[in-house]
Protein backbone atom coordinates (compact mmCIF):
# COMPACT_ATOMS: atom_id res chain seq x y z
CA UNK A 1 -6.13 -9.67 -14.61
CA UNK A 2 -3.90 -7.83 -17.17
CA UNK A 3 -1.25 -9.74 -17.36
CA UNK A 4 1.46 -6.91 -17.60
CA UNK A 5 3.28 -7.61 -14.55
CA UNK A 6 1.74 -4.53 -12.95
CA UNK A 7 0.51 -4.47 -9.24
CA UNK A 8 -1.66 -1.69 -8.06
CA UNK A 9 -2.47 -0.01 -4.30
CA UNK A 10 -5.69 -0.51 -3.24
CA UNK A 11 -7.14 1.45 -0.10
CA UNK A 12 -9.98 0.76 1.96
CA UNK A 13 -9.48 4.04 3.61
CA UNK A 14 -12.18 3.89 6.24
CA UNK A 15 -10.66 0.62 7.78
CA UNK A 16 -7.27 2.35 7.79
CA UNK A 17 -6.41 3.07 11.73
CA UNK A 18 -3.10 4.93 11.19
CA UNK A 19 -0.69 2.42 12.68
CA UNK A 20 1.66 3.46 9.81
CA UNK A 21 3.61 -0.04 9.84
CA UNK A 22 2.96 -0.23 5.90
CA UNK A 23 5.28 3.46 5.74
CA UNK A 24 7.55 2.09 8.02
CA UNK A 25 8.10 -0.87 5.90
CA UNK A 26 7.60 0.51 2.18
CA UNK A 27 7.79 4.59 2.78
CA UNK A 28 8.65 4.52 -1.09
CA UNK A 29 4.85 3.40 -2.16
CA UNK A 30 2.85 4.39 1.39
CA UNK A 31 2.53 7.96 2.63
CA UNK A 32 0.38 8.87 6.21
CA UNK A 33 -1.56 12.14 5.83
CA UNK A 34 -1.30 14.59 8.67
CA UNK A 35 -4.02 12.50 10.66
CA UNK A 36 -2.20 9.47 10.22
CA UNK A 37 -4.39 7.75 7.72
CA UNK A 38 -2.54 6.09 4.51
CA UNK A 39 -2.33 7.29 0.75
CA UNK A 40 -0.05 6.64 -2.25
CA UNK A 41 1.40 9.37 -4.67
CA UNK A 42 0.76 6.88 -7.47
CA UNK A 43 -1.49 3.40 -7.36
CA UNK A 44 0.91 1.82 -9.36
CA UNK A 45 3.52 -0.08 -7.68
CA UNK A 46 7.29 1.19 -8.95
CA UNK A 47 9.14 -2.01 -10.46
CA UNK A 48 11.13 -3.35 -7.76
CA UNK A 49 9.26 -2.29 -4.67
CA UNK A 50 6.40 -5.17 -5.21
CA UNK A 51 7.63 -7.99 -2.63
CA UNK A 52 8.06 -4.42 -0.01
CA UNK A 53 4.53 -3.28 -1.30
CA UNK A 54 2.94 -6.40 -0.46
CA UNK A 55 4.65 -6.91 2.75
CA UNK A 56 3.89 -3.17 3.73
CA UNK A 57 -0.11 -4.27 2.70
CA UNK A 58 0.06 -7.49 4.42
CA UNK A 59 1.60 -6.41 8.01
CA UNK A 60 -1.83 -3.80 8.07
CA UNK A 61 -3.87 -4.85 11.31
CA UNK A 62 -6.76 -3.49 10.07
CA UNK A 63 -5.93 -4.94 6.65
CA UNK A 64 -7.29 -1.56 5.03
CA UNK A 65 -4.62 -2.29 1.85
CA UNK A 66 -4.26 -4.82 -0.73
CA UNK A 67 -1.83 -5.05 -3.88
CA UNK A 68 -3.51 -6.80 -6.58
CA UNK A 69 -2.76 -7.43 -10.43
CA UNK A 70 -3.32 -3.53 -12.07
């Protein structure tokens, strides 16, 4: 852990189904690609969007994300 406050994306792309409820609760960190499947623009969470990132990464059935210390 870094300690700098930071939270970070991570992906575990081949459990990801493409339910899309993380982009339909945090579209500002999670983007679907045109099959569906989930990416981010950046792996850093944007300050401000962390409690929205990690309810966007908890809701996943498949729980393909996770937002963890960067």
């Amino acid at each position: 852990m870094s300690g700098n406050g930071k939270l970070k994306v991570v992906i575990n792309k081949p459990a990801c189904c493409g339910y899309g409820v993380c982009a339909e609760i945090c579209p500002e960190v999670y983007k679907l690609d045109e099959h569906g499947i989930v990416y981010v623009d950046d792996e850093i969470v944007p300050e401000g969007l962390e409690d929205k990132a990690r309810e966007g990464a908890d809701a996943c059935p498949q729980s393909a994300l996770a937002v963890v210390d960067a």
